[in-house]
PDB file of N, CA and C in Angstrom:
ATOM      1  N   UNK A   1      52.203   7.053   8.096  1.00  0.00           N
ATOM      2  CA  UNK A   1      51.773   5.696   8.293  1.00  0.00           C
ATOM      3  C   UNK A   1      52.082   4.854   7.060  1.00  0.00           C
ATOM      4  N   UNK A   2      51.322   5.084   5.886  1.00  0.00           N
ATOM      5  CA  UNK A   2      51.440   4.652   4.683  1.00  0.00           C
ATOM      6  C   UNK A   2      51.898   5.859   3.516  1.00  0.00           C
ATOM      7  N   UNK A   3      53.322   5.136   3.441  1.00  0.00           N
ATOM      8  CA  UNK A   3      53.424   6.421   2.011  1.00  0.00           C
ATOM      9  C   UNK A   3      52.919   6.402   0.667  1.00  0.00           C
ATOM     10  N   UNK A   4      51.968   6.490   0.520  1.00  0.00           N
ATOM     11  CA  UNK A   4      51.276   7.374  -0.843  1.00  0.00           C
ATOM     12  C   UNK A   4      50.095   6.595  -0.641  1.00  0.00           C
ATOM     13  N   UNK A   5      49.255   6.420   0.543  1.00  0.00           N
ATOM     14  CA  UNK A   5      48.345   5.851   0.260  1.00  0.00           C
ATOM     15  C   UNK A   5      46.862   6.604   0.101  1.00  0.00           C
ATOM     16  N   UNK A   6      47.263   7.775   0.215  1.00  0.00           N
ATOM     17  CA  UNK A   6      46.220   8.056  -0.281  1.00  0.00           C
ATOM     18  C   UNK A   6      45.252   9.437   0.298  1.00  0.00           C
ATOM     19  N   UNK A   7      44.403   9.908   0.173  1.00  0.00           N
ATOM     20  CA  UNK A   7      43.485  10.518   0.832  1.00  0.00           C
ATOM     21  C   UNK A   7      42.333   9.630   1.504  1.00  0.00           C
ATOM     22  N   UNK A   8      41.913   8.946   1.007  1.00  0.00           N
ATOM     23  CA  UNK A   8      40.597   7.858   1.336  1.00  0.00           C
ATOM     24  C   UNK A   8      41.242   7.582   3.027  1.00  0.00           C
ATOM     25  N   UNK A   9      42.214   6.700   2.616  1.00  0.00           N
ATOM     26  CA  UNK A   9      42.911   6.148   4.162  1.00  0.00           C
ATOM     27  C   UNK A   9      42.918   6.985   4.911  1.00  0.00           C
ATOM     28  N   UNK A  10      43.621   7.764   4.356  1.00  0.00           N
ATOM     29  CA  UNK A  10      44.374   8.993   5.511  1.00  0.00           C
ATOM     30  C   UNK A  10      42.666   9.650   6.337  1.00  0.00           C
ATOM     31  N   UNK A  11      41.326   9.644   5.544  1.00  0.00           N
ATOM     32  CA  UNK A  11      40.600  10.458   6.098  1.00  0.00           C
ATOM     33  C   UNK A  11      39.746   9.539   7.137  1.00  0.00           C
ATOM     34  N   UNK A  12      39.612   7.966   6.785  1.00  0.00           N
ATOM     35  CA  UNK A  12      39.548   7.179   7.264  1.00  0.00           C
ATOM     36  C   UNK A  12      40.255   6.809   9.169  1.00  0.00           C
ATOM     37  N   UNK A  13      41.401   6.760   8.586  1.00  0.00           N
ATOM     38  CA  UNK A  13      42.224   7.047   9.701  1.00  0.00           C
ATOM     39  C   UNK A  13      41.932   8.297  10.723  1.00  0.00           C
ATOM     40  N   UNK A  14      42.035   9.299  10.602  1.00  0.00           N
ATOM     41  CA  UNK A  14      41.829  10.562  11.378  1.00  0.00           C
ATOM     42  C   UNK A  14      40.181  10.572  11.643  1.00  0.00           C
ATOM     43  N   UNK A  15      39.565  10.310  10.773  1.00  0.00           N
ATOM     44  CA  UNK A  15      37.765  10.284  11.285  1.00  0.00           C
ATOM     45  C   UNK A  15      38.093   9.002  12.721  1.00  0.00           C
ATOM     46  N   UNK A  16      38.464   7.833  12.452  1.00  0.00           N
ATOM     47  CA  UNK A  16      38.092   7.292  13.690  1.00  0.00           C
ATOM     48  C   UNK A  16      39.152   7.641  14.434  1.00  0.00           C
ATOM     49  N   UNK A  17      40.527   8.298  14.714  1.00  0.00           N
ATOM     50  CA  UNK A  17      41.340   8.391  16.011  1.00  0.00           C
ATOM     51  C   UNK A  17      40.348   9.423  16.517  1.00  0.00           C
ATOM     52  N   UNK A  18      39.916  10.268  15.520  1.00  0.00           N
ATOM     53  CA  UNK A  18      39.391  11.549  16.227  1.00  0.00           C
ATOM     54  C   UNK A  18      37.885  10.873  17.360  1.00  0.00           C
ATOM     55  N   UNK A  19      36.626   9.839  16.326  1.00  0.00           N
ATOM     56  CA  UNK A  19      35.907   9.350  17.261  1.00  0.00           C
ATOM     57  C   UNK A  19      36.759   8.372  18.646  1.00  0.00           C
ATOM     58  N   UNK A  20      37.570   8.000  18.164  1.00  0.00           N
ATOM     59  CA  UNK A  20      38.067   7.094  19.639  1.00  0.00           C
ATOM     60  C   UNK A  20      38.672   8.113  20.640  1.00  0.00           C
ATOM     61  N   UNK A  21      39.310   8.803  20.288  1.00  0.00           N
ATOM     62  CA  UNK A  21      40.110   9.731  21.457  1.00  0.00           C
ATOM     63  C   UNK A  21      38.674  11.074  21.809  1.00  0.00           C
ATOM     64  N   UNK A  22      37.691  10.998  21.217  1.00  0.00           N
ATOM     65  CA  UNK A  22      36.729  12.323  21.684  1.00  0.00           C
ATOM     66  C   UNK A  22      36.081  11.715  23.232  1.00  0.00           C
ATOM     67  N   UNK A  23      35.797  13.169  23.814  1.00  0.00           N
ATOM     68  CA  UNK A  23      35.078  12.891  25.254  1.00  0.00           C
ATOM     69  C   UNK A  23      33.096  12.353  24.632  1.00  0.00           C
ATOM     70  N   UNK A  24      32.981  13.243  23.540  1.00  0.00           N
ATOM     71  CA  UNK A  24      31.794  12.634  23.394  1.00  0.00           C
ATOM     72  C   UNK A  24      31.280  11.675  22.256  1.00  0.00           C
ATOM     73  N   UNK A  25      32.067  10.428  21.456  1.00  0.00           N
ATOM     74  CA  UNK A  25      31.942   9.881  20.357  1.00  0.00           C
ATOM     75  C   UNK A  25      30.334   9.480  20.266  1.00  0.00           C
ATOM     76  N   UNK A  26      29.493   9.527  21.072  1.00  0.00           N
ATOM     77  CA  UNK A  26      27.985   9.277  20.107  1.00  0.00           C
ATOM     78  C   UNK A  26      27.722  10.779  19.640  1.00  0.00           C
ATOM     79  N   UNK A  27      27.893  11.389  19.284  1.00  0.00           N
ATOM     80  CA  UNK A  27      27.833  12.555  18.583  1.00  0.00           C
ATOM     81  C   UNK A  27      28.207  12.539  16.977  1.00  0.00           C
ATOM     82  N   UNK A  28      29.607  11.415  17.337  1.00  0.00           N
ATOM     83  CA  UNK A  28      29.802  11.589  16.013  1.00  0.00           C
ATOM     84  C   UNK A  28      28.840  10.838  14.852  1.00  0.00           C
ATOM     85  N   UNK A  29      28.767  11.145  13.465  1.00  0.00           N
ATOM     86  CA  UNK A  29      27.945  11.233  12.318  1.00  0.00           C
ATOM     87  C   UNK A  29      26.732  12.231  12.602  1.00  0.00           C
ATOM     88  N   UNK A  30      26.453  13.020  13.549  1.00  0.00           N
ATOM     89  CA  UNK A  30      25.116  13.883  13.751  1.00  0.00           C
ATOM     90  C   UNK A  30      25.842  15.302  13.994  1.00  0.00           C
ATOM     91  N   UNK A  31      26.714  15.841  13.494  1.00  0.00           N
ATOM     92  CA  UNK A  31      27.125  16.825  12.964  1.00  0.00           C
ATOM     93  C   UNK A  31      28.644  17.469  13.945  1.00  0.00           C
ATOM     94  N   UNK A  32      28.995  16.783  14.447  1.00  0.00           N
ATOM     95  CA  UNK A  32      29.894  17.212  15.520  1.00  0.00           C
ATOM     96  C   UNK A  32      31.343  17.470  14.430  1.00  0.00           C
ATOM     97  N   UNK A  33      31.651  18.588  14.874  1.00  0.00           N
ATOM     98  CA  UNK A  33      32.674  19.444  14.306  1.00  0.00           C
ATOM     99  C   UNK A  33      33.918  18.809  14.438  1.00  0.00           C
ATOM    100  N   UNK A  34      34.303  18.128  15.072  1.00  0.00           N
ATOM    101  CA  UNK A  34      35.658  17.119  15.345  1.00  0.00           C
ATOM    102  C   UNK A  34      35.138  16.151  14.332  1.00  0.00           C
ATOM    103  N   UNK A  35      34.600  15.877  14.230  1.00  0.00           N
ATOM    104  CA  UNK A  35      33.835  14.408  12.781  1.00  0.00           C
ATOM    105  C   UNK A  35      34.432  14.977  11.271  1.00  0.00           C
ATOM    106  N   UNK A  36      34.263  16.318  11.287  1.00  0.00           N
ATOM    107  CA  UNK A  36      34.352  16.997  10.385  1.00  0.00           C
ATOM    108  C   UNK A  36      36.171  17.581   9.743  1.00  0.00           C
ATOM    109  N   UNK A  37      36.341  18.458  10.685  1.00  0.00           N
ATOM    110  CA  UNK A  37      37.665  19.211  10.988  1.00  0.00           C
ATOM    111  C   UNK A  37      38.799  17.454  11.209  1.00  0.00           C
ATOM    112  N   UNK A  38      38.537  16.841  11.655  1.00  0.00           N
ATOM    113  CA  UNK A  38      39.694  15.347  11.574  1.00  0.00           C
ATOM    114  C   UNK A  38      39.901  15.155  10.180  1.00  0.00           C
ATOM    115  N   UNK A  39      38.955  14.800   9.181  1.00  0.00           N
ATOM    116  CA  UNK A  39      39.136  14.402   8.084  1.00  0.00           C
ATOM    117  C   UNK A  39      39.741  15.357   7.523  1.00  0.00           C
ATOM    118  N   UNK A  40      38.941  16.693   7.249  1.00  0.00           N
ATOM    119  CA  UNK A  40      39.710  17.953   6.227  1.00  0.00           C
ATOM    120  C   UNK A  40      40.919  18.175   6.366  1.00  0.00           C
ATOM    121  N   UNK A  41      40.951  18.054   7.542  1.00  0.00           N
ATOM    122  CA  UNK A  41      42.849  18.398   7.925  1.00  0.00           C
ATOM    123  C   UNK A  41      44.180  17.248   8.151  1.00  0.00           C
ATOM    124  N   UNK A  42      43.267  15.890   7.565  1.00  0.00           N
ATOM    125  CA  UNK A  42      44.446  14.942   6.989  1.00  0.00           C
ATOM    126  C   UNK A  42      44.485  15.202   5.704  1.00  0.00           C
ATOM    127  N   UNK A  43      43.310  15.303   4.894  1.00  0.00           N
ATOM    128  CA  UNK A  43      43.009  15.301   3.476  1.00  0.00           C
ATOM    129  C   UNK A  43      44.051  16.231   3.144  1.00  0.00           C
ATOM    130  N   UNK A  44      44.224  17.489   3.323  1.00  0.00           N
ATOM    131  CA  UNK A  44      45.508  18.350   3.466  1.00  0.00           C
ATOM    132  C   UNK A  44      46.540  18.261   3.532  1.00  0.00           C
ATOM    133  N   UNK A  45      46.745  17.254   4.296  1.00  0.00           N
ATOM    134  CA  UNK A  45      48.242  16.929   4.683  1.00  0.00           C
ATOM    135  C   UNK A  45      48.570  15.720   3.920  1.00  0.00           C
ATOM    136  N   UNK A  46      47.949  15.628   2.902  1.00  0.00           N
ATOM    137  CA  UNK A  46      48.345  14.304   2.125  1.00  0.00           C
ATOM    138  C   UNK A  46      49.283  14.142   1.517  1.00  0.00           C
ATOM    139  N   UNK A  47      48.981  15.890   0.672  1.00  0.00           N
ATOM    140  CA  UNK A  47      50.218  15.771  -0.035  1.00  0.00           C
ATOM    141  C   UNK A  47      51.431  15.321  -0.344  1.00  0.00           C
ATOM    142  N   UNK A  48      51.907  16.031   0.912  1.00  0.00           N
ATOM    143  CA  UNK A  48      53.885  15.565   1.004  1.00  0.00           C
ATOM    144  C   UNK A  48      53.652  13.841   0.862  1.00  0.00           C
ATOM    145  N   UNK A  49      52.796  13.207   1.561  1.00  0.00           N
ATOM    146  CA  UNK A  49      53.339  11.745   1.918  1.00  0.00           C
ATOM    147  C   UNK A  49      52.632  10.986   0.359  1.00  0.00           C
ATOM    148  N   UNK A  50      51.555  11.714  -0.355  1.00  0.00           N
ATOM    149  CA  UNK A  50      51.447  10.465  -1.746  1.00  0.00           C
ATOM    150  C   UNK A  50      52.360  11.151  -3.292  1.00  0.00           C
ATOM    151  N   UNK A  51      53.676  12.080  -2.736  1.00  0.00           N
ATOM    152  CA  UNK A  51      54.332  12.496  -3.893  1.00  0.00           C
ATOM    153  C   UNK A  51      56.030  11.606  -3.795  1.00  0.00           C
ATOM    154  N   UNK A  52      55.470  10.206  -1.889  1.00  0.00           N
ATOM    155  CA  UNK A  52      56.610   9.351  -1.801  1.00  0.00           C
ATOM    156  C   UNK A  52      56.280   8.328  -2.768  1.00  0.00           C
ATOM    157  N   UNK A  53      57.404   8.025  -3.154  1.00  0.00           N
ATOM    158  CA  UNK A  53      57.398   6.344  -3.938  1.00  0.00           C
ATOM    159  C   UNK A  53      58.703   5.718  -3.593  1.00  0.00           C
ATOM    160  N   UNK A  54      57.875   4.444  -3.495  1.00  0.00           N
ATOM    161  CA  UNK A  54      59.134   3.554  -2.999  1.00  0.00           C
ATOM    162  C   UNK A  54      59.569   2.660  -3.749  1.00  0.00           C
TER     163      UNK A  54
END
């Protein structure tokens, strides 16, 4: 999306596709494991995209 922007964004980003695309989004912030597992696993994948510079 954005190259090198960051972890913040990136977890930002994936926390809400994950609440908009879930079957049950009032769940999310009260411990639901997709709330959780969305963020950790952009935060991860950050790497490659904030070692771009343009």
């Amino acid at each position: 999306m954005l190259p090198g922007a960051g972890g913040n964004v990136a977890n930002l980003v994936a926390y809400n596709e994950a609440k908009r695309n879930s079957k049950t989004p009032e769940k999310f912030g009260k411990g639901e494991v997709d709330g959780v597992v969305a963020p950790e696993t952009a935060n991860n994948a950050v790497g490659g995209g904030g070692l771009i510079r343009c």
